[in-house]
C-alpha atoms as a PDB file:
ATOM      1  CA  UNK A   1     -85.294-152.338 194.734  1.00  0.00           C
ATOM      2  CA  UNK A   2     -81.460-151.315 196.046  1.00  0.00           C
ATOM      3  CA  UNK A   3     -78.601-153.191 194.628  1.00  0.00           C
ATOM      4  CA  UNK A   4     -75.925-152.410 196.731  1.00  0.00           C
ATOM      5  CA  UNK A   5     -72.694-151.330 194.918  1.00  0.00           C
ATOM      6  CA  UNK A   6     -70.514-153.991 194.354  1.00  0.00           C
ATOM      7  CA  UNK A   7     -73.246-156.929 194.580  1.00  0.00           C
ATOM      8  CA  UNK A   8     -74.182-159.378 192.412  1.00  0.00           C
ATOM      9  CA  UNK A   9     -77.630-160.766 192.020  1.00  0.00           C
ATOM     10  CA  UNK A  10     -78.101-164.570 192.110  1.00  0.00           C
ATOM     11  CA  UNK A  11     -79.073-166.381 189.047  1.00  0.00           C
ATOM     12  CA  UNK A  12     -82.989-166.396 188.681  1.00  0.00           C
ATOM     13  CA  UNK A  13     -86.218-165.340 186.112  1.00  0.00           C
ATOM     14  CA  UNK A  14     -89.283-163.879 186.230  1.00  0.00           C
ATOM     15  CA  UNK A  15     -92.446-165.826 184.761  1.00  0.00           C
ATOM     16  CA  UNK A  16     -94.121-162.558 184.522  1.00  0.00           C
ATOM     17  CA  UNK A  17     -93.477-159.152 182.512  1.00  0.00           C
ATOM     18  CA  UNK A  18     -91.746-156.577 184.376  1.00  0.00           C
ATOM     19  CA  UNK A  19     -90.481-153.138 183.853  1.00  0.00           C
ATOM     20  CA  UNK A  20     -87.791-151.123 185.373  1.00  0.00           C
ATOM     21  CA  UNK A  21     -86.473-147.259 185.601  1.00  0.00           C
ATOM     22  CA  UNK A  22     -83.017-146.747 186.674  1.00  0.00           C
ATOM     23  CA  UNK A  23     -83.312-144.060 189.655  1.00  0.00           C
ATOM     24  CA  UNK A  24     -79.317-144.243 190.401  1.00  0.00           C
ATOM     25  CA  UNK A  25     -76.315-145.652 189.812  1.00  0.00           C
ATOM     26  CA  UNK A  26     -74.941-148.638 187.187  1.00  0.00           C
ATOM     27  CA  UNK A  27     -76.996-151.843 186.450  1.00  0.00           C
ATOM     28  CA  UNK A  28     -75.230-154.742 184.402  1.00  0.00           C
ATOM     29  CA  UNK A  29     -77.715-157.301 183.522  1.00  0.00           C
ATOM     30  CA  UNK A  30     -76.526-160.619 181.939  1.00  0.00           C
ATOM     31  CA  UNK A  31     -77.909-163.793 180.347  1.00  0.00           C
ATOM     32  CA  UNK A  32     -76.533-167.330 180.717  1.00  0.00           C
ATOM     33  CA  UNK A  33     -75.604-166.943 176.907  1.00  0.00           C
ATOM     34  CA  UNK A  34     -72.809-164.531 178.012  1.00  0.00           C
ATOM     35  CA  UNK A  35     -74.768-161.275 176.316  1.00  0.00           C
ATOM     36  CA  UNK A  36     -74.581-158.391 178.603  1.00  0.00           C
ATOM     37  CA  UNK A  37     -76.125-154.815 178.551  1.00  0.00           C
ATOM     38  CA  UNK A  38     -75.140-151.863 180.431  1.00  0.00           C
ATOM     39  CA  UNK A  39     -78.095-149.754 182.373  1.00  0.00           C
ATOM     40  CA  UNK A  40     -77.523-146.547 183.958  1.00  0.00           C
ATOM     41  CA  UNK A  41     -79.651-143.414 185.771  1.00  0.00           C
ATOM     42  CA  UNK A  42     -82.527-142.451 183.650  1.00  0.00           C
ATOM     43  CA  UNK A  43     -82.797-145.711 181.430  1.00  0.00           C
ATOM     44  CA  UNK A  44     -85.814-147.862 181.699  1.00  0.00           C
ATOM     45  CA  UNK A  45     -85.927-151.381 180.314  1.00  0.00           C
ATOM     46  CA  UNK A  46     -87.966-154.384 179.829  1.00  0.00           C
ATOM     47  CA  UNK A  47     -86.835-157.407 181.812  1.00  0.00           C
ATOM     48  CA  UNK A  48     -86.474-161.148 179.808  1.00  0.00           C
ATOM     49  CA  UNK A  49     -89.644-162.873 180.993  1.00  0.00           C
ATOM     50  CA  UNK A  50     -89.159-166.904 181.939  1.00  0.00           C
ATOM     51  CA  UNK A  51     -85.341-166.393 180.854  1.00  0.00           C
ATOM     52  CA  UNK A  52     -82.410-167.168 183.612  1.00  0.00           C
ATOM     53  CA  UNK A  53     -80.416-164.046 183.976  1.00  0.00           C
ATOM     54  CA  UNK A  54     -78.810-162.109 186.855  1.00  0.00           C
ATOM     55  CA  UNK A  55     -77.323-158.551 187.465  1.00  0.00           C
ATOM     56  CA  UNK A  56     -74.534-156.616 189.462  1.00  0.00           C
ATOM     57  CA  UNK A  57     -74.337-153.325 190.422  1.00  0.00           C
ATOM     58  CA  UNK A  58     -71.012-151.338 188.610  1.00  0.00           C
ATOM     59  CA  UNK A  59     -69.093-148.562 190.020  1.00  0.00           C
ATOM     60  CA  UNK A  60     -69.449-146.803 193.329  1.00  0.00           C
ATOM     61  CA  UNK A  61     -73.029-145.818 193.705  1.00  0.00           C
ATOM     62  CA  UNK A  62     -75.937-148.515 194.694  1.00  0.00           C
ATOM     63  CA  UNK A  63     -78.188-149.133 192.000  1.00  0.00           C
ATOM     64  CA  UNK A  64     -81.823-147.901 193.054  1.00  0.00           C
ATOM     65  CA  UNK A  65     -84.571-149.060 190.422  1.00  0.00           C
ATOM     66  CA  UNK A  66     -88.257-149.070 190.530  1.00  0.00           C
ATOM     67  CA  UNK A  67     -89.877-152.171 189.185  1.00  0.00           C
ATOM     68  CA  UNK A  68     -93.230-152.661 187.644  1.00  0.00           C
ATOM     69  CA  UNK A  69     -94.961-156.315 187.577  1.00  0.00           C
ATOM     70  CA  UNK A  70     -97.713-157.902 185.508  1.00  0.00           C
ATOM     71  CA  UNK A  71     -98.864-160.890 187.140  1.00  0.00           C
ATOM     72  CA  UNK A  72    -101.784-162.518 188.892  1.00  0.00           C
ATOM     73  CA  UNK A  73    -102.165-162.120 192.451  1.00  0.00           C
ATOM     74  CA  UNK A  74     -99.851-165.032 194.545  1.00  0.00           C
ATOM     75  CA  UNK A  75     -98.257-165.654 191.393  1.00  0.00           C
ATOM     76  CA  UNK A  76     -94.463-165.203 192.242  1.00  0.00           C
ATOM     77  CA  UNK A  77     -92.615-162.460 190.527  1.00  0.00           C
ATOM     78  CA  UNK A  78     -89.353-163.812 190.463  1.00  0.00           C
ATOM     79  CA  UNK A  79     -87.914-167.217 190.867  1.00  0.00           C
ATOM     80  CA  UNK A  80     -84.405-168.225 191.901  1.00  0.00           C
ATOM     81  CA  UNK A  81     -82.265-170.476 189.287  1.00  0.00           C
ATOM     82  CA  UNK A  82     -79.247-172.790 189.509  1.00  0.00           C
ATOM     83  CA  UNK A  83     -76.556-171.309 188.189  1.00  0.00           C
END
């Protein structure tokens, strides 16, 4: 998946687990809550599973991740939220 710099996700979940690894750039990932964590190159991470969040892509480089899912087959892996 590319972020491109500067973009924001929308809001939206995922009712199945999913992994990531950080290939490039600056991933901020945020719940409705307000908490925020930083990701950058080289850090892998654990996505919220059936929890609204969204993310943004910091600083001048596009954020290229590689996602892993764990769900049936037609099950959808992520689901867009109202805001």
């Amino acid at each position: 998946i590319q972020v491109p710099s500067g973009v924001s996700l929308a809001w939206h979940y995922h009712p199945v687990i999913n992994a990531a690894f950080i290939l490039q750039g600056t991933l901020e990932l945020k719940l409705k809550d307000g908490t925020k964590k930083i990701y950058r190159k080289g850090d892998a991470l654990i996505e919220v599973v059936n929890t609204i969040h969204a993310g943004r892509a910091l600083g001048p480089k596009d954020v290229d991740l590689v996602v892993f899912y764990a769900g049936e087959n037609a099950m959808p892996t992520t689901v867009l939220a109202e805001p």
